[in-house]
N, C-alpha and C. Protein backbone atom coordinates (compact mmCIF):
# COMPACT_ATOMS: atom_id res chain seq x y z
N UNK A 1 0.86 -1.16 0.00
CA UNK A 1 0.00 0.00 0.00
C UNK A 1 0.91 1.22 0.00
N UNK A 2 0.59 2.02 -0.58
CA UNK A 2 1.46 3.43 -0.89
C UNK A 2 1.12 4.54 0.06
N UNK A 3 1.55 5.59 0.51
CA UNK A 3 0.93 6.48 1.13
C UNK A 3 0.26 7.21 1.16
N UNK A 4 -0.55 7.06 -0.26
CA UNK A 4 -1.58 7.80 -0.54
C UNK A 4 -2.96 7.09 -0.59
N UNK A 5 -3.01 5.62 0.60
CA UNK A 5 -4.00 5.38 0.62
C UNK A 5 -4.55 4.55 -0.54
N UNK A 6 -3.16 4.23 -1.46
CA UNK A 6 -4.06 3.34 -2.79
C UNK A 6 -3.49 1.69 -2.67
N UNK A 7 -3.88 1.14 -2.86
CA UNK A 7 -3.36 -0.52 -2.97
C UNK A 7 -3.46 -0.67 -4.33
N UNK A 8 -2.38 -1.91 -4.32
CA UNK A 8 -1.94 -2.28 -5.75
C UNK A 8 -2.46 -3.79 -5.55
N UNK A 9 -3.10 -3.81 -6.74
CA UNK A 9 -3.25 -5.66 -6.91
C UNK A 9 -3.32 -5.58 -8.19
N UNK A 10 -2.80 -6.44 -8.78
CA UNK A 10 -2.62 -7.26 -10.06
C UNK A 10 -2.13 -5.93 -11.13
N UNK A 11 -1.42 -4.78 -10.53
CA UNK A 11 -1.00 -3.96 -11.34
C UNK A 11 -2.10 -2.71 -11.67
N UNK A 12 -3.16 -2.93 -10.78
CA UNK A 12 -3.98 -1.56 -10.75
C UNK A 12 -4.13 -1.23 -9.66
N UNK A 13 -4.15 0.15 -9.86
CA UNK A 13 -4.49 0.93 -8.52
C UNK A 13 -5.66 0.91 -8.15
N UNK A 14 -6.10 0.72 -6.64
CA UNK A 14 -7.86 0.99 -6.44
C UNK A 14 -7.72 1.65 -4.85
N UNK A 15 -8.29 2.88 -4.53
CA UNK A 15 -8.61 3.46 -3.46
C UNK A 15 -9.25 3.02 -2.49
N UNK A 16 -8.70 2.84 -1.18
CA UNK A 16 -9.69 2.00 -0.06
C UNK A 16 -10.40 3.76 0.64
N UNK A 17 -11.92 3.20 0.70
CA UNK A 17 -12.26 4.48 1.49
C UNK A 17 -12.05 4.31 3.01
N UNK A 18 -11.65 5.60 3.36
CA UNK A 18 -10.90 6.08 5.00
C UNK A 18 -12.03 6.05 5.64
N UNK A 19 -11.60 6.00 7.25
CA UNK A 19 -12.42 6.07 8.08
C UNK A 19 -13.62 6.87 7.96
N UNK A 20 -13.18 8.19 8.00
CA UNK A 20 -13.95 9.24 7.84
C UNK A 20 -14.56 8.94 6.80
N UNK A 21 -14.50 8.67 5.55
CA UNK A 21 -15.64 8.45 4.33
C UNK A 21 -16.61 7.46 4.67
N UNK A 22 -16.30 6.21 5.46
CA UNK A 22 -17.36 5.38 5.44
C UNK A 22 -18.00 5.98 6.81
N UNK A 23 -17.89 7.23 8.05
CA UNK A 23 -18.27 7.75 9.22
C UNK A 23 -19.34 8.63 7.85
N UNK A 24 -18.73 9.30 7.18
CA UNK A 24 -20.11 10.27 6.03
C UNK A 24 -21.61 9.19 5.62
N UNK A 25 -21.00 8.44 5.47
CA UNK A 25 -21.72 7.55 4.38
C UNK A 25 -22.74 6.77 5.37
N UNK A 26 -22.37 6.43 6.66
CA UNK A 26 -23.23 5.96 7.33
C UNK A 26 -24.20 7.04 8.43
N UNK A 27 -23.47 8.06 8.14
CA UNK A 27 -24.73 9.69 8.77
C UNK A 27 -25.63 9.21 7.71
N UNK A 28 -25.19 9.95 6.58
CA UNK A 28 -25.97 9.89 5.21
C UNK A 28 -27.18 9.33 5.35
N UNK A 29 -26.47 7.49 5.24
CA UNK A 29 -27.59 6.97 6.05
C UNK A 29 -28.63 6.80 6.46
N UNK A 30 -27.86 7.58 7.76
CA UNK A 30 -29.12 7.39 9.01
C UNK A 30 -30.04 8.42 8.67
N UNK A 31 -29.32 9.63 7.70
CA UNK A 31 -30.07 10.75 8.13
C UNK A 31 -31.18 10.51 6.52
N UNK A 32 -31.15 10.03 5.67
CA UNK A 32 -31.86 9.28 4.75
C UNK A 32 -33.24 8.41 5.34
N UNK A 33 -32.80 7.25 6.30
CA UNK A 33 -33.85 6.84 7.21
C UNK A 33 -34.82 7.79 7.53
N UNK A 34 -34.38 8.69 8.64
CA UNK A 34 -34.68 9.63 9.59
C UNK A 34 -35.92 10.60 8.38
N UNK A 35 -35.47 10.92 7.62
CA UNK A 35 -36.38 11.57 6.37
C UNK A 35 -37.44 10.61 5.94
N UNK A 36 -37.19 9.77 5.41
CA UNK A 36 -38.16 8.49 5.31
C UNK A 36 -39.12 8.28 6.25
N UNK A 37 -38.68 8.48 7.32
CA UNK A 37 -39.55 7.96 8.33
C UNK A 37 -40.78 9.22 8.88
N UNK A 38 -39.97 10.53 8.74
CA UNK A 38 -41.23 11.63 8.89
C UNK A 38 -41.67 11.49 7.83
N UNK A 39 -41.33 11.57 6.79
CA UNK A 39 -42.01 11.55 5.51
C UNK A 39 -43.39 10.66 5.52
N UNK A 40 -42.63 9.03 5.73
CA UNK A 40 -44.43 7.93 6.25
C UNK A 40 -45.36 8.73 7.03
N UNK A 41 -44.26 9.09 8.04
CA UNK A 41 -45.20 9.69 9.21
C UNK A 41 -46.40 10.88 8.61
N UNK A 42 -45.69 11.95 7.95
CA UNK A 42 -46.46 12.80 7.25
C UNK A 42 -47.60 12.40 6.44
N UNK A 43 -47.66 11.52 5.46
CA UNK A 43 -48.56 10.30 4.72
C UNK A 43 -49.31 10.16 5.18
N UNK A 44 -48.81 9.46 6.59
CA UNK A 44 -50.25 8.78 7.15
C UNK A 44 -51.06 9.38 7.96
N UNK A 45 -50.62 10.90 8.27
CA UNK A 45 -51.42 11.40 8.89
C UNK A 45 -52.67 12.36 7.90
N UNK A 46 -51.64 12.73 6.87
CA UNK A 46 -52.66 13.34 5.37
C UNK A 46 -53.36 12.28 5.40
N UNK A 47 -53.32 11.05 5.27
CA UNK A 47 -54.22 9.86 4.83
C UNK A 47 -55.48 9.89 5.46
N UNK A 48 -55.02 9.69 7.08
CA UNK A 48 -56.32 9.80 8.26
C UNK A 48 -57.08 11.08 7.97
N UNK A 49 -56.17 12.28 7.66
CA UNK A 49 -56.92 13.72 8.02
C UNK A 49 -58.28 13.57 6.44
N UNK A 50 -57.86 12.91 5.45
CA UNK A 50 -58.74 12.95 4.10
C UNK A 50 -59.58 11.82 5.13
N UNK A 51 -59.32 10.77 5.06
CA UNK A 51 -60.01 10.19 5.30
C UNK A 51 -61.75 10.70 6.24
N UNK A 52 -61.39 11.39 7.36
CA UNK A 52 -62.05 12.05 8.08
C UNK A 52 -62.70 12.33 7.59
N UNK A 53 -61.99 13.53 6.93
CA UNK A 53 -62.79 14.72 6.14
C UNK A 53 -63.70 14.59 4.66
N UNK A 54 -63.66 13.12 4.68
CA UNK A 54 -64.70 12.72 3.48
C UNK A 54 -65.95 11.49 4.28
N UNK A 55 -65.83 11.89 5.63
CA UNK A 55 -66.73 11.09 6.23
C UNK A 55 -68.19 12.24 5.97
N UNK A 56 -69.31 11.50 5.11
CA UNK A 56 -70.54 12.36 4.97
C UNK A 56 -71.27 12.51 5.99
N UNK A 57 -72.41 14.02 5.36
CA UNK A 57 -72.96 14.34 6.85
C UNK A 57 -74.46 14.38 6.24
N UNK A 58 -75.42 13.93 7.06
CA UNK A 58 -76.77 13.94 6.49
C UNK A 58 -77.84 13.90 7.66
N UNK A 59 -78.58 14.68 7.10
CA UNK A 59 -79.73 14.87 8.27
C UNK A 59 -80.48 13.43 8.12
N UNK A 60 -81.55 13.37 9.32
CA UNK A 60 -82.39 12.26 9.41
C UNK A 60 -83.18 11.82 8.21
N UNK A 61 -83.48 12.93 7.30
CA UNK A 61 -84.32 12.84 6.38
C UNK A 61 -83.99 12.97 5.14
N UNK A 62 -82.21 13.28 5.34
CA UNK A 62 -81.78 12.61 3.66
C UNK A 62 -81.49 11.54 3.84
N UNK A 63 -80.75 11.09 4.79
CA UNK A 63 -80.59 9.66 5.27
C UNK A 63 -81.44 8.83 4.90
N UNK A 64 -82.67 8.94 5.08
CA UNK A 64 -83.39 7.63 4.63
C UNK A 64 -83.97 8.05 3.16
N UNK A 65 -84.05 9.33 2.81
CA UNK A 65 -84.20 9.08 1.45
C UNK A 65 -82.78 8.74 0.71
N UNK A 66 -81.66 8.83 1.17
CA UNK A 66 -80.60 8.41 0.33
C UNK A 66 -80.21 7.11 0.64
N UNK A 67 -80.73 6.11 1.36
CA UNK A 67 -80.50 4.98 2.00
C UNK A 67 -79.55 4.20 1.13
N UNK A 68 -80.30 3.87 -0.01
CA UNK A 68 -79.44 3.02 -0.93
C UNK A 68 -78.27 3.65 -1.67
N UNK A 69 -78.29 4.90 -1.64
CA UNK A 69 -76.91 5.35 -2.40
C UNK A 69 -75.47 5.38 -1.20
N UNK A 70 -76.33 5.44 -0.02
CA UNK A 70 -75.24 5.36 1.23
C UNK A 70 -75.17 4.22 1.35
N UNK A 71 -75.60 2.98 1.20
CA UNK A 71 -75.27 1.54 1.92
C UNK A 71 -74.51 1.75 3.06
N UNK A 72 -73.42 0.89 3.30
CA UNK A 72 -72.87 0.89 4.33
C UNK A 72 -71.84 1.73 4.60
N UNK A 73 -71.81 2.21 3.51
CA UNK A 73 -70.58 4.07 3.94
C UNK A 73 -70.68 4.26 5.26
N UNK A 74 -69.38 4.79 5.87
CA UNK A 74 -69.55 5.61 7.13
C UNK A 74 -69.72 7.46 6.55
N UNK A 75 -70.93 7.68 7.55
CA UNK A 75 -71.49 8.92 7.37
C UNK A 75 -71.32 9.58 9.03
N UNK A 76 -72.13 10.64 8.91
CA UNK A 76 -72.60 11.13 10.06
C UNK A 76 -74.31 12.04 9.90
N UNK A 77 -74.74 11.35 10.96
CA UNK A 77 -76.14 11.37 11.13
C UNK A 77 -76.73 12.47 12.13
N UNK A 78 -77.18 13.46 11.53
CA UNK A 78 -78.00 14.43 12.73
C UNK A 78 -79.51 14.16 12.60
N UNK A 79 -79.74 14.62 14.27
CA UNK A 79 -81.01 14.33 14.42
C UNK A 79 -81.12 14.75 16.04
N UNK A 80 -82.36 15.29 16.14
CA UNK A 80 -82.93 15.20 18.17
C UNK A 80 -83.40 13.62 18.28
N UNK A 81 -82.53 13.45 19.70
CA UNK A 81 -82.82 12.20 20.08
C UNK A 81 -84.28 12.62 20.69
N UNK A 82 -85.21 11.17 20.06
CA UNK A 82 -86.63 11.41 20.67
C UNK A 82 -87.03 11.22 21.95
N UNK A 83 -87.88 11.73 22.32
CA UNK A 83 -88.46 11.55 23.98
C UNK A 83 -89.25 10.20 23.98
N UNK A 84 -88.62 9.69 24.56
CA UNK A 84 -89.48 8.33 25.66
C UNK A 84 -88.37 7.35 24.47
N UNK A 85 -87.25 7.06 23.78
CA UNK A 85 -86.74 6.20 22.77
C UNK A 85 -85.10 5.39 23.46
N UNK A 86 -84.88 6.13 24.40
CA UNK A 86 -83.51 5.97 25.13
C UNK A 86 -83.81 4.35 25.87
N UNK A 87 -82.81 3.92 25.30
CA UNK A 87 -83.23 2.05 26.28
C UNK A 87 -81.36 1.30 26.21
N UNK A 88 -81.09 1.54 27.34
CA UNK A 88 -79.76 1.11 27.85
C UNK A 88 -79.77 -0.69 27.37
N UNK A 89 -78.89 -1.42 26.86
CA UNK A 89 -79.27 -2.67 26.73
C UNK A 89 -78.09 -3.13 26.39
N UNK A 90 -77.33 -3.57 27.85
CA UNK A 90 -75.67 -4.00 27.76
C UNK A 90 -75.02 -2.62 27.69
N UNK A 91 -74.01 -3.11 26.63
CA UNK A 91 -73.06 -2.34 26.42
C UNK A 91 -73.26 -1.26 24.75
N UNK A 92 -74.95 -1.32 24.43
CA UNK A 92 -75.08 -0.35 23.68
C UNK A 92 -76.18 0.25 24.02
N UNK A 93 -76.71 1.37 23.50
CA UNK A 93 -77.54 2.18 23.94
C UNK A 93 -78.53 2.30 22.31
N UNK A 94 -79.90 2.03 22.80
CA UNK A 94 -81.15 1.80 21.67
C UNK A 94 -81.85 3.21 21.88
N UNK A 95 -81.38 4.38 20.93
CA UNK A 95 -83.38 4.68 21.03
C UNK A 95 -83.24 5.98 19.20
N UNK A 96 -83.87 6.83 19.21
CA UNK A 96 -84.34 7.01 17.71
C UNK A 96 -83.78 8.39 17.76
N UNK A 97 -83.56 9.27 16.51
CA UNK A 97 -83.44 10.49 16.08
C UNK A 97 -84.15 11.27 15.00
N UNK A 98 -84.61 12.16 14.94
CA UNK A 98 -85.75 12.65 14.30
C UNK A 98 -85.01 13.82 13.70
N UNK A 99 -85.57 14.30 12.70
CA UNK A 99 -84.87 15.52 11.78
C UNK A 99 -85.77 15.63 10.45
N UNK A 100 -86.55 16.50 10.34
CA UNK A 100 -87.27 16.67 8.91
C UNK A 100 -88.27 15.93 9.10
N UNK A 101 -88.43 15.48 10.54
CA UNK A 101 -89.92 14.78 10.53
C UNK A 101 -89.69 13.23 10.26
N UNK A 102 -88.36 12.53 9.58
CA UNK A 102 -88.01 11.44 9.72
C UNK A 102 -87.35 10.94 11.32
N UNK A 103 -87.65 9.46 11.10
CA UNK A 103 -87.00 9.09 12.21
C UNK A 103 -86.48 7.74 11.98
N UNK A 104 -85.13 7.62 12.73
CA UNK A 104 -83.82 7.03 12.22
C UNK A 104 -83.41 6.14 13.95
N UNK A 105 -84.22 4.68 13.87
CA UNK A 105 -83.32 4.16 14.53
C UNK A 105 -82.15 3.60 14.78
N UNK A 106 -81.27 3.96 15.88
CA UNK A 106 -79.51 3.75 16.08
C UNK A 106 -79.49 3.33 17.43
N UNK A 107 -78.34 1.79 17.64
CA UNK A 107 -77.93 1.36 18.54
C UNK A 107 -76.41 1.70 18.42
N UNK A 108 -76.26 2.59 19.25
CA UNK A 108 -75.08 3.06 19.86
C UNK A 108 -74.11 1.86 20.76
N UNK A 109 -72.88 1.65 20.18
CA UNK A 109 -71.97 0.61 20.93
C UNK A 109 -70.67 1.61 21.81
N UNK A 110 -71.16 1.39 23.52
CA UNK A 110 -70.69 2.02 23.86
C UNK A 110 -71.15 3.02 25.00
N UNK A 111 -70.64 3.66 25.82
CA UNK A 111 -70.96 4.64 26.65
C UNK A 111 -71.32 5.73 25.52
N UNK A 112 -72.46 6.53 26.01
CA UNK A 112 -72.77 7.96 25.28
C UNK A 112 -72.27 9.13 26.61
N UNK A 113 -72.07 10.26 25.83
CA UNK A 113 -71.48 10.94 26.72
C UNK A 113 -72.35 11.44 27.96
N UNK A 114 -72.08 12.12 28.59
CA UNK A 114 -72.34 12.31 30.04
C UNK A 114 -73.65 13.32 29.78
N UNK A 115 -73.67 14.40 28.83
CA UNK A 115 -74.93 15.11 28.16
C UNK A 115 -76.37 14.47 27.37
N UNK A 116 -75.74 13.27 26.95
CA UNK A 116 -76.33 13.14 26.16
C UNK A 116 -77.85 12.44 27.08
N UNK A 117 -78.68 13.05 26.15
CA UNK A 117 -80.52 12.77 26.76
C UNK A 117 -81.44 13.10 25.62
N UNK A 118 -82.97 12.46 26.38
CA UNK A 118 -83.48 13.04 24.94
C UNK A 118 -83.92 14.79 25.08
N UNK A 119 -84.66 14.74 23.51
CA UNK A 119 -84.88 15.91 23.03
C UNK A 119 -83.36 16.80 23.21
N UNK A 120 -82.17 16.46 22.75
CA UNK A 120 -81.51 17.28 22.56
C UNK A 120 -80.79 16.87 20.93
N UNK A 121 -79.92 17.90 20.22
CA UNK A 121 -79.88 17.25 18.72
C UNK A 121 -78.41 16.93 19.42
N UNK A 122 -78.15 15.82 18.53
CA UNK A 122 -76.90 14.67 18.30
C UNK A 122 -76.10 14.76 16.86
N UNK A 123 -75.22 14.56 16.53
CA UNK A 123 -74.42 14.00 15.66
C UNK A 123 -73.49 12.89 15.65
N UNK A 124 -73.98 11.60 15.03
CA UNK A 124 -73.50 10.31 15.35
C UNK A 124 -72.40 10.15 13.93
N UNK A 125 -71.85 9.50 14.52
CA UNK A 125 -71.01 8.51 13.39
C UNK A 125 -70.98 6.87 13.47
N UNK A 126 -71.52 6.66 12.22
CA UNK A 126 -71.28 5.02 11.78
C UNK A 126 -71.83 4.88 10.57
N UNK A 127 -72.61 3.86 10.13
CA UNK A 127 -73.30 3.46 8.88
C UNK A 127 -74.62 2.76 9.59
N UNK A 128 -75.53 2.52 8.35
CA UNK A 128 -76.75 1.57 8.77
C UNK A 128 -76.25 0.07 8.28
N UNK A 129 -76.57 -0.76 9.63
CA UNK A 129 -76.42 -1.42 10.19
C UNK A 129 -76.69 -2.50 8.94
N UNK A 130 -77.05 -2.98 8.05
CA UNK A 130 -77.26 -3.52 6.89
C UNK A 130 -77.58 -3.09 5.68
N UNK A 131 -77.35 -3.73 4.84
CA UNK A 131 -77.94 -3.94 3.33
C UNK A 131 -79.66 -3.80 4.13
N UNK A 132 -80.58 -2.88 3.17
CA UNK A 132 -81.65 -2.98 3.16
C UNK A 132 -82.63 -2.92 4.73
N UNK A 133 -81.69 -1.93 5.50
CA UNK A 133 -81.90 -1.98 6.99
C UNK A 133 -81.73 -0.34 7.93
N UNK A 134 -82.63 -0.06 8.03
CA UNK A 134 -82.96 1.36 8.45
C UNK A 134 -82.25 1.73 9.85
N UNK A 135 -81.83 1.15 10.61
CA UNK A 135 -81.27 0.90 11.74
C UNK A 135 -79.83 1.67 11.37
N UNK A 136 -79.09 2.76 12.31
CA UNK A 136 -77.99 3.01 12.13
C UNK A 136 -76.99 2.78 13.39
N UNK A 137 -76.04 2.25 12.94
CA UNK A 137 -75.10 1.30 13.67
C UNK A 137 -73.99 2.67 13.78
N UNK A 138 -73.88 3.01 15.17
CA UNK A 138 -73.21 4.43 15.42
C UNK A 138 -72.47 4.36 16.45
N UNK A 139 -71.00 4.54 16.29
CA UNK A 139 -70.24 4.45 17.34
C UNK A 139 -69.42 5.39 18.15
N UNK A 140 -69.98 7.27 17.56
CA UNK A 140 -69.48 8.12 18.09
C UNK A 140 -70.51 8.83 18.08
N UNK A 141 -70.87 9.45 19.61
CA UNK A 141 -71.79 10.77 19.73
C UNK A 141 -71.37 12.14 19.86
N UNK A 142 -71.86 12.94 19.41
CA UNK A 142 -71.90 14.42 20.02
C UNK A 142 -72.60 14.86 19.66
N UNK A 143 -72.67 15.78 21.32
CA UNK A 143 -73.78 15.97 21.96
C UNK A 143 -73.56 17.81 21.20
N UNK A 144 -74.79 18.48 21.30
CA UNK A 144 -74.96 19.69 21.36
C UNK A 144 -74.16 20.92 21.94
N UNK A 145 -74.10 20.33 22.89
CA UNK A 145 -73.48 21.34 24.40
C UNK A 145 -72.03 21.38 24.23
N UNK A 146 -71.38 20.63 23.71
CA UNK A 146 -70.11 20.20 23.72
C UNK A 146 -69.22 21.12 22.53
N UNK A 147 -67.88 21.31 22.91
CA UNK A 147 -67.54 22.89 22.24
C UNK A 147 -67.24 22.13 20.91
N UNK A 148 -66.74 20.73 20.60
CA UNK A 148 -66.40 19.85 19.64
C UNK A 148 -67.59 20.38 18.59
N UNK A 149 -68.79 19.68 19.25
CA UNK A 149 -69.86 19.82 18.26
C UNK A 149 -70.59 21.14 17.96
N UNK A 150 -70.27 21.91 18.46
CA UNK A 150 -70.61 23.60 18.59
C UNK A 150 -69.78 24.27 17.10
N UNK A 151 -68.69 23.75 17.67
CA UNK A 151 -67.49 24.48 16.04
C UNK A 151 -67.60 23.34 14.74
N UNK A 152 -68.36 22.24 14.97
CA UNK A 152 -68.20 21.56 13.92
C UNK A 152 -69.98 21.74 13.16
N UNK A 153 -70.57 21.77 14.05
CA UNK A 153 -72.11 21.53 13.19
C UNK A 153 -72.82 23.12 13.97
N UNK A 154 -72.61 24.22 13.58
CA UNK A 154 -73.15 25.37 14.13
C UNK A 154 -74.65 25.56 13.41
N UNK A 155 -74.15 25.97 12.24
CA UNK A 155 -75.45 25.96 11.53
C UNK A 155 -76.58 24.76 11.39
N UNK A 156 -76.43 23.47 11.34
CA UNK A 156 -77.15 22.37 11.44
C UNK A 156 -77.50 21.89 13.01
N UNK A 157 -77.01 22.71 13.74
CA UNK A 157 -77.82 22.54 15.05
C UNK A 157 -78.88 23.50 14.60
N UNK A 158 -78.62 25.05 14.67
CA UNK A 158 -79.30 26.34 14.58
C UNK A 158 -81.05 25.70 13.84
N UNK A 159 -80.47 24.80 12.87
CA UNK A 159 -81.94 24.04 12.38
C UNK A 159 -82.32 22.83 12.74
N UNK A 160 -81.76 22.58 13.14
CA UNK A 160 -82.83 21.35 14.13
C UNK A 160 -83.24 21.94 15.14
N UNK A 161 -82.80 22.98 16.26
CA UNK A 161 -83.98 23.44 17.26
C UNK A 161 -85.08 24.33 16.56
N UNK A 162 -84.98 24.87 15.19
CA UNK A 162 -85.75 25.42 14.65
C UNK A 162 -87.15 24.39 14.11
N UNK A 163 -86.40 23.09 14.06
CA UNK A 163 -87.38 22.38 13.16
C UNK A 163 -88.04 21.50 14.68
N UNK A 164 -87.43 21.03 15.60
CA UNK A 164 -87.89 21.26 16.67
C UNK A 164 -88.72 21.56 17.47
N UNK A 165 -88.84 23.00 17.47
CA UNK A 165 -89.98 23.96 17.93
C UNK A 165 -90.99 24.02 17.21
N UNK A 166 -90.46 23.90 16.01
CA UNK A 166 -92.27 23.67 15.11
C UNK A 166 -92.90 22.27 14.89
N UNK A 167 -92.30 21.38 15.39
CA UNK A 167 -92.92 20.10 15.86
C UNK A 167 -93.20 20.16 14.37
N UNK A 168 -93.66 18.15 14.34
CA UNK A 168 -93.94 17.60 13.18
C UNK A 168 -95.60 17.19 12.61
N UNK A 169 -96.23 17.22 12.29
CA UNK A 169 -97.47 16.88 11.61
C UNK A 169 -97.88 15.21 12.04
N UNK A 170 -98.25 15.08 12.68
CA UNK A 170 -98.85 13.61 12.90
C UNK A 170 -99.90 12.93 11.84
């Protein structure tokens, strides 16, 4: 080997890389990983945030007129939970939501929040519970009162206590 770091074999010269070059090369590396890895990270959080944000929103009474174009999509469902419909049973909670004069039964899997009662309006998330089945299978509530559902559904509360107060036609 010569002092410039080159070795001789079979009459050619070939450069061994120095410490320090293979110390670059393995930052490089890491720091290659390290990018990669926020990068997924970044992905998958755009992924979840679309995802969310293409979850549909429909009152009680497009809901069942759009029944079949929603199948089992996850949506989100407004409606006032009805008076006398609340029925605890295990670990889900049975009773109905009304909006436009329709009404939309949902078994809730799960604790409902600490507000939640009837005659107040709701916004659920899930799908109906089958192919060809009016029942909506809902596994997130919010309630009215709650600052979540205040900044997210302002105006679509503002009309359900409107529609509400003018009661429905029997």
């Amino acid at each position: 080997m010569s002092e410039t770091g080159e070795r001789r074999a079979e009459g050619v010269a070939t450069a061994t890389p120095s410490a320090r070059e293979t110390k670059d090369d393995q930052s490089r590396l890491r720091l290659g990983l390290v990018i990669a890895a926020i990068c997924g990270a970044i992905a998958f959080l755009l992924v979840q945030g679309l995802g969310n944000a293409t979850t549909y929103f429909r009152n009680a009474d497009e809901a069942l007129s759009e029944r079949d174009e929603l199948g089992q999509r996850r949506f989100r469902l407004q409606g006032t939970v009805v008076d006398g419909s609340v029925a605890q049973e295990g670990e889900t909670v049975a009773f109905r939501v009304e909006y436009g004069c329709a009404r939309v039964d949902v078994r809730h899997r799960g604790d409902p929040p600490e507000l939640f009662k009837p005659g107040i309006p709701v916004v659920l998330e899930g799908a109906f519970a089958a192919e060809g089945s009016d029942q909506f299978a809902s596994d997130r509530i919010l309630v009215k009162h709650t600052s979540e559902y205040r900044a997210e559904e302002g105006e679509r509360l503002d009309l359900a206590e409107r529609e509400r107060e003018a009661g429905c036609p029997t």
